[in-house]
Each structure stands twice: as structure tokens, then as C-alpha cells.
N, C-alpha and C. Protein backbone atom coordinates (compact mmCIF):
# COMPACT_ATOMS: atom_id res chain seq x y z
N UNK A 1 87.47 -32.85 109.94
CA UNK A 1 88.61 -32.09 109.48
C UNK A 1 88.96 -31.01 110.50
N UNK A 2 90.20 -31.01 110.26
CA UNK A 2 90.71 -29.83 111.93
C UNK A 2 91.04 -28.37 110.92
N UNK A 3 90.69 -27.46 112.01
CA UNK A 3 90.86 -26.18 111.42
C UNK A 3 92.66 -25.83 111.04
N UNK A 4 92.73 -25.39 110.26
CA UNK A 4 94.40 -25.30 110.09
C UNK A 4 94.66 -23.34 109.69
N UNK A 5 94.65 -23.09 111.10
CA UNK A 5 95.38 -21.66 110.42
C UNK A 5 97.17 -21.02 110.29
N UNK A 6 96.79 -20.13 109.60
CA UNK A 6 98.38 -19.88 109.24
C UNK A 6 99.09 -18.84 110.32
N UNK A 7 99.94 -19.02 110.86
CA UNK A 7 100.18 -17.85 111.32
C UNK A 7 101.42 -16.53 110.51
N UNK A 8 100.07 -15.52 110.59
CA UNK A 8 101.40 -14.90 109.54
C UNK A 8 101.96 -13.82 110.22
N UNK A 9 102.03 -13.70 111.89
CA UNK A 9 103.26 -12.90 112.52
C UNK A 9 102.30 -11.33 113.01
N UNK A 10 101.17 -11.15 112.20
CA UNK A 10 100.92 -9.90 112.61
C UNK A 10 100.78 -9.36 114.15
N UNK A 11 100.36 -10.17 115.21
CA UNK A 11 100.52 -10.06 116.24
C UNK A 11 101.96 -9.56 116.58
N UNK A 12 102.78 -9.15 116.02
CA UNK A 12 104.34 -8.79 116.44
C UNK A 12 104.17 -7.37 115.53
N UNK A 13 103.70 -6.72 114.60
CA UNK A 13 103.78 -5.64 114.32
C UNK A 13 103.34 -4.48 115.27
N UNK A 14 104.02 -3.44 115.03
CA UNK A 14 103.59 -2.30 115.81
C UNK A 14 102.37 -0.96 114.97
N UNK A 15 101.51 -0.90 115.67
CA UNK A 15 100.46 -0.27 115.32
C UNK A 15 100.59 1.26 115.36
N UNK A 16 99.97 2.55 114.84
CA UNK A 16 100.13 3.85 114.81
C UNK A 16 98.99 4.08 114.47
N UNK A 17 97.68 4.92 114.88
CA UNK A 17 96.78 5.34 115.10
C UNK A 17 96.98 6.26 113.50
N UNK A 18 96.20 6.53 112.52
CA UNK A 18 95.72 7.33 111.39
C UNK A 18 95.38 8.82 112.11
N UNK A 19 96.15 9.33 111.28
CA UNK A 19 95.96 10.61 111.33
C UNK A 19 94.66 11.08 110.34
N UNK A 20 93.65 12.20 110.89
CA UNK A 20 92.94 13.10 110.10
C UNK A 20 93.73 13.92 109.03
N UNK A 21 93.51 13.69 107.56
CA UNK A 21 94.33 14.33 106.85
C UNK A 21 93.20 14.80 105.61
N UNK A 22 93.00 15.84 106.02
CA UNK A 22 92.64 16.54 104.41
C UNK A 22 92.39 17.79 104.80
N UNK A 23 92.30 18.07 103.48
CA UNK A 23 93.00 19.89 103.08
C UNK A 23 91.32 20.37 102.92
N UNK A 24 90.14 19.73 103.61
CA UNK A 24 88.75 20.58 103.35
C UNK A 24 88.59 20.91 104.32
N UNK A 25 88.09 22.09 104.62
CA UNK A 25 87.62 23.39 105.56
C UNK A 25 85.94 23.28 105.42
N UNK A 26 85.49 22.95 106.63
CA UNK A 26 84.11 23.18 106.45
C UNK A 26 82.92 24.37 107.07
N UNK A 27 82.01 24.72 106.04
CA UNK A 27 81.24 25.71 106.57
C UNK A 27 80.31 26.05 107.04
N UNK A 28 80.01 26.04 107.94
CA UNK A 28 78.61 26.89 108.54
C UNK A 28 78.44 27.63 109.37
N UNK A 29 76.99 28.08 108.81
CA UNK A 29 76.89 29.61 109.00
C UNK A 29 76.59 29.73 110.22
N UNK A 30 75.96 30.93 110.64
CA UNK A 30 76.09 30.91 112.17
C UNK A 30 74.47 32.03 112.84
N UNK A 31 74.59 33.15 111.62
CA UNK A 31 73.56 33.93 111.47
C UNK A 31 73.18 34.05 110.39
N UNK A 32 71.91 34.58 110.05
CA UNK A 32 71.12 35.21 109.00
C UNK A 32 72.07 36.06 108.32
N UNK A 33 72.54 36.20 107.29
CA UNK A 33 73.51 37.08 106.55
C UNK A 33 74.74 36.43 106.01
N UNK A 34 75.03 35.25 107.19
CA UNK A 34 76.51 34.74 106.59
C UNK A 34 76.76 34.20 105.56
N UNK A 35 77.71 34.33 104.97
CA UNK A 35 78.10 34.25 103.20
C UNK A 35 79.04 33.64 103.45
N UNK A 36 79.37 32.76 101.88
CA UNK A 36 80.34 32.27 101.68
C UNK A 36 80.65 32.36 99.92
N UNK A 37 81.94 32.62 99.30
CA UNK A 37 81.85 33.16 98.16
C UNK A 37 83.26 32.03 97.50
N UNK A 38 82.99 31.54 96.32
CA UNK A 38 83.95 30.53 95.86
C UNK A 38 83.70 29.67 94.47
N UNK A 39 84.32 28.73 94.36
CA UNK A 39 83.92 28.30 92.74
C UNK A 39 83.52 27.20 92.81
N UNK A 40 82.76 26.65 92.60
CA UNK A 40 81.44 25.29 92.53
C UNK A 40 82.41 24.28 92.12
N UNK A 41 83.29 23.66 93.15
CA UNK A 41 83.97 22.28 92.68
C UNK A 41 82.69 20.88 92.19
N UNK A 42 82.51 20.66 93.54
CA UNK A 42 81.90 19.14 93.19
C UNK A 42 80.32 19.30 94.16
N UNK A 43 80.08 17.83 94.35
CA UNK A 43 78.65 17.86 95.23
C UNK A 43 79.04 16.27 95.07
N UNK A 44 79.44 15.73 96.55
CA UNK A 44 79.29 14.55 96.51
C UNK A 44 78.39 13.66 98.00
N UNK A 45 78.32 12.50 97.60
CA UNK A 45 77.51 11.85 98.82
C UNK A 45 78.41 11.30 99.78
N UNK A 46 78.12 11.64 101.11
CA UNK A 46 79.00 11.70 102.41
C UNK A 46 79.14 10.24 102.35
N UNK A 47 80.38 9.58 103.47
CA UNK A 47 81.24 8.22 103.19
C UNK A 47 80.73 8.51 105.13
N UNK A 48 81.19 6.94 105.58
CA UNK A 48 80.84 7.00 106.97
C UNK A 48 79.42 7.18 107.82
N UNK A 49 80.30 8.29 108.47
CA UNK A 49 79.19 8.90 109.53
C UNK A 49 77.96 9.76 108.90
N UNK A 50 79.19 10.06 107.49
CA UNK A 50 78.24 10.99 106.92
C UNK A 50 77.34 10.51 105.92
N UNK A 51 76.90 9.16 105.31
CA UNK A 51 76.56 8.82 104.24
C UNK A 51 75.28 9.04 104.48
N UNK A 52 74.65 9.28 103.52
CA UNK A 52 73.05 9.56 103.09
C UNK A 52 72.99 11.38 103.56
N UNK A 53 74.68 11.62 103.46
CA UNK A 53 74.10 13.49 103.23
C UNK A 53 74.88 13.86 101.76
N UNK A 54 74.75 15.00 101.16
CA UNK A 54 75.34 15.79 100.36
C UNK A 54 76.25 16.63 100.76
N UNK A 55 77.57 16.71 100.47
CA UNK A 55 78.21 17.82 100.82
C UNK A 55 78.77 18.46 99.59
N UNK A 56 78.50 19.62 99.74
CA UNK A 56 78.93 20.74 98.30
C UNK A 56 80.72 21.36 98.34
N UNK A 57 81.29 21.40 97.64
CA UNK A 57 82.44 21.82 97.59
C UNK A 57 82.71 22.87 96.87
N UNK A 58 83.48 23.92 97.32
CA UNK A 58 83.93 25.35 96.83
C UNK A 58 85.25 25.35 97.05
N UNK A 59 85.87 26.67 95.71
CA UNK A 59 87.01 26.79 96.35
C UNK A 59 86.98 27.89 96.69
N UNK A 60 87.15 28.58 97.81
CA UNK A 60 86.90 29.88 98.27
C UNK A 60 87.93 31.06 97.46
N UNK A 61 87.77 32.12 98.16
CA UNK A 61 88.51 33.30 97.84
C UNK A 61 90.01 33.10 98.18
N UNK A 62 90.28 32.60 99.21
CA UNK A 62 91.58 31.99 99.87
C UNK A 62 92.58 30.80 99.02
N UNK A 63 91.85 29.96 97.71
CA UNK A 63 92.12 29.77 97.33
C UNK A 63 92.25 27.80 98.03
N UNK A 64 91.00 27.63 99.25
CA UNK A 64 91.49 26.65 99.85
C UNK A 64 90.13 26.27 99.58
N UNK A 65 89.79 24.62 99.85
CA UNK A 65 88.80 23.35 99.28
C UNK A 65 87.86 23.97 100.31
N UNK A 66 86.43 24.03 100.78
CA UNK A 66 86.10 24.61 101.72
C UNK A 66 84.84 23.35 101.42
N UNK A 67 84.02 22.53 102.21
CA UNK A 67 83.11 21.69 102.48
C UNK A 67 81.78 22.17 103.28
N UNK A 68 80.73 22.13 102.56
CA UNK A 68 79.32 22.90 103.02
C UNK A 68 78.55 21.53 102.84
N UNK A 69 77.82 21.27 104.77
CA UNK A 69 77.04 20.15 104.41
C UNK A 69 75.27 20.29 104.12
N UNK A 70 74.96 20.35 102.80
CA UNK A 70 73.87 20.24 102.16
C UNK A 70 72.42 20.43 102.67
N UNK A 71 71.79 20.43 102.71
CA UNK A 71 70.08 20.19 102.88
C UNK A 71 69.16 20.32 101.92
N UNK A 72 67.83 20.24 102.33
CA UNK A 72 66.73 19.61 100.98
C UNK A 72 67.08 21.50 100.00
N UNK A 73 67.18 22.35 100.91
CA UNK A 73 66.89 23.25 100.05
C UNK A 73 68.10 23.85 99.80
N UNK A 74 68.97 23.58 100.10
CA UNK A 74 70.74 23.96 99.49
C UNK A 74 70.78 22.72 98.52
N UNK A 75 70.64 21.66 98.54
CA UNK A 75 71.01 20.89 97.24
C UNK A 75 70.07 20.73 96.39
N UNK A 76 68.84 21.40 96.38
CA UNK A 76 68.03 21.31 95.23
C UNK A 76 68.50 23.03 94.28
N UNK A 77 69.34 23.67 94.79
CA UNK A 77 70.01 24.97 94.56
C UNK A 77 70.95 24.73 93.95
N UNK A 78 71.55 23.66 94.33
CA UNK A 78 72.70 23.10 93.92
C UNK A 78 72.86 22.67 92.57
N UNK A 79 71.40 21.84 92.65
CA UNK A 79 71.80 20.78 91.54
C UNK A 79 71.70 21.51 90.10
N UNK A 80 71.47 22.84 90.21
CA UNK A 80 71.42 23.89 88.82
C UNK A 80 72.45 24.72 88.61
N UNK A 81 73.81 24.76 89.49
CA UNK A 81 74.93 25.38 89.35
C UNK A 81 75.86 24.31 88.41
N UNK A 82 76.29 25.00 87.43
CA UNK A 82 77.19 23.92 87.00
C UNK A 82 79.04 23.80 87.72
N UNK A 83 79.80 23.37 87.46
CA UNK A 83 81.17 23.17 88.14
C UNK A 83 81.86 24.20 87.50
N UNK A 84 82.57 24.69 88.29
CA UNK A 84 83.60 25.82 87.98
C UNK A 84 82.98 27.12 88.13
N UNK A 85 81.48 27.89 88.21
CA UNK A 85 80.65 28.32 88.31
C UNK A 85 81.18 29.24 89.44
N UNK A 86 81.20 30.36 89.51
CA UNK A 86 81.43 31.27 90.86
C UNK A 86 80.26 31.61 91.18
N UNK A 87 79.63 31.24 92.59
CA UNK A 87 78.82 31.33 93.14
C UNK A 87 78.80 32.11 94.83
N UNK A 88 77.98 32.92 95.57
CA UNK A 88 78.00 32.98 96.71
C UNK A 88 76.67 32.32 97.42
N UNK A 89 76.59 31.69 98.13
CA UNK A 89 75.77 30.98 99.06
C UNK A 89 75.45 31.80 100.46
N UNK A 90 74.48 32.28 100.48
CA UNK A 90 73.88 33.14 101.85
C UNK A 90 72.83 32.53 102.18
N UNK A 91 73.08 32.47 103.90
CA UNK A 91 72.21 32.13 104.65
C UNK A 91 71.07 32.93 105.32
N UNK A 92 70.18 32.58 105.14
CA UNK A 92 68.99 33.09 105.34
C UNK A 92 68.23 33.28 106.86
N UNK A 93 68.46 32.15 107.50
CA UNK A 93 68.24 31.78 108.36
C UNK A 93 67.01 30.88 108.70
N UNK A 94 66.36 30.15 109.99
CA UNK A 94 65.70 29.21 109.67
C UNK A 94 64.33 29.81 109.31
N UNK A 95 63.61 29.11 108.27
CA UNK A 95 62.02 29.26 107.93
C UNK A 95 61.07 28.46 108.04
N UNK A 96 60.18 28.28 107.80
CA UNK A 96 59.36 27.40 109.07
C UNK A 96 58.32 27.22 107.33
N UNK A 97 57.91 25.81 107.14
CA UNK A 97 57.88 25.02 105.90
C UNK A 97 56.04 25.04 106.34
N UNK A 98 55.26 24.82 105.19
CA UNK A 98 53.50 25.36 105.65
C UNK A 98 53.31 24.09 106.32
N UNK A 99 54.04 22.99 106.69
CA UNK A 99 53.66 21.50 107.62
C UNK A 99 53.97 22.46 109.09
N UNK A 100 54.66 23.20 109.14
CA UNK A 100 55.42 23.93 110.17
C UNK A 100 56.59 23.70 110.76
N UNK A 101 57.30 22.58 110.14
CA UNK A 101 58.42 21.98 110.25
C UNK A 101 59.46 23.40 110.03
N UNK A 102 60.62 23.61 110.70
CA UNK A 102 61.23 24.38 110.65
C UNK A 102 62.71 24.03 109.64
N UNK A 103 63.79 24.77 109.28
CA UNK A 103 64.30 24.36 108.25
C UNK A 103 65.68 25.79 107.80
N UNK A 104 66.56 25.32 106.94
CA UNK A 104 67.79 25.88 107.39
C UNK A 104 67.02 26.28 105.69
N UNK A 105 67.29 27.58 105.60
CA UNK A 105 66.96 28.57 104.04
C UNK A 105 68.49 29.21 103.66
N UNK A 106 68.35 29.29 102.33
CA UNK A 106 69.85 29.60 101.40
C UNK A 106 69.31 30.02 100.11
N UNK A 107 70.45 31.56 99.55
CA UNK A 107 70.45 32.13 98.38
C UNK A 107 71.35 31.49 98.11
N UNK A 108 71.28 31.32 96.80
CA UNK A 108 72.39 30.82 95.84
C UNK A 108 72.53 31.93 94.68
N UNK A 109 73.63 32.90 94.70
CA UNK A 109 73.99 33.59 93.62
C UNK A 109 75.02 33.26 92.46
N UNK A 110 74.82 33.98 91.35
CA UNK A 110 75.83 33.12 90.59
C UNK A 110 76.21 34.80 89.87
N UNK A 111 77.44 34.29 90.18
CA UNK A 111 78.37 35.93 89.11
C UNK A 111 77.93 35.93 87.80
N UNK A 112 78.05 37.11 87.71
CA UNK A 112 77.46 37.40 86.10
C UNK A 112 79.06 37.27 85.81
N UNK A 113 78.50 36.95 84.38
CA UNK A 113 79.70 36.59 83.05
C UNK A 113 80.24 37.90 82.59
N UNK A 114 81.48 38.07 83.18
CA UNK A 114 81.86 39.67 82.72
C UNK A 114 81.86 40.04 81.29
């Protein structure tokens, strides 16, 4: 039996490269002290390049989606904030784990209920 394909013309369309489009701002810190202050949207698992991480979502003070990518000890912080939750997230800076493995440290505050 002979192969029979169809031709359906796409070779004649014209192509346009995808634009990067989304409205998330992402954060990290830079020193010991840096903060970030906003309302506990989501916590989802990275797509792509990023899959097998966590990234946490806030909406900041600005009022814009802001994307924080996770670690063992920011998403085990995480996973006790509930959604909508105003929280500030401070960085600690790195701490060094009793294996001696070194490691990115985070406060997680949560506003008191006026």
C-alpha cells in the first residue's frame, strides 16, 4: 500500500513569532531584609522550563499579579496561608541546613484581622 498524504497548503501560510504576554511580575529578593507585601492569590506548579517548581502568587500593594518562585522552605510556609490572606514574605537570607547544605530562608507574616 502507498503512502497517500493530503496536502493541506500550510507550507504557503505566513508565520509570526508569539509574543511573551502576561501581566505577572516576578520576585526576588536580593538581600537579607527584602520584603514583599500583598494578598495570597494562588500557589501553582510551574508549566515548561519551569515544571517540578512551585510558584506563589500575590497581589501586591500596586495592585499588580506579582510571581515568587518557591522553595522547600517558602512553600512549606505557604501551604498554611489560606487565599486572599494578606501576607508579607521577608527574606532572611541564606542559612546553612545541619547536613550543611546551604539554602534560601523566609518569614511569612500574616496581618492581623482588624
Amino acid at each position: 500500500m502507498a503512502d497517500i498524504q493530503e496536502n493541506l497548503g500550510y507550507e504557503n501560510l505566513e508565520f509570526v513569532e508569539l509574543e511573551e504576554t502576561t501581566d505577572t511580575l516576578s520576585w526576588k529578593p536580593g538581600e537579607p531584609g527584602d520584603f514583599i507585601i500583598g494578598k495570597y492569590l494562588k500557589s501553582e506548579n510551574g508549566k515548561g522550563r519551569g515544571e517540578g517548581l512551585i510558584f506563589h502568587h500575590l497581589q501586591d500593594t500596586y495592585n499588580q499579579e506579582v510571581s515568587i518562585l518557591g522553595s522547600t522552605v517558602l512553600n512549606k510556609k505557604m501551604e498554611r496561608i489560606e487565599q486572599g490572606t494578606i501576607i508579607k514574605i521577608v527574606y532572611k537570607g541564606k542559612s546553612t541546613a545541619q547536613n550543611g547544605r546551604k539554602y534560601n530562608d523566609y518569614n511569612v507574616l500574616v496581618a492581623k484581622a482588624e
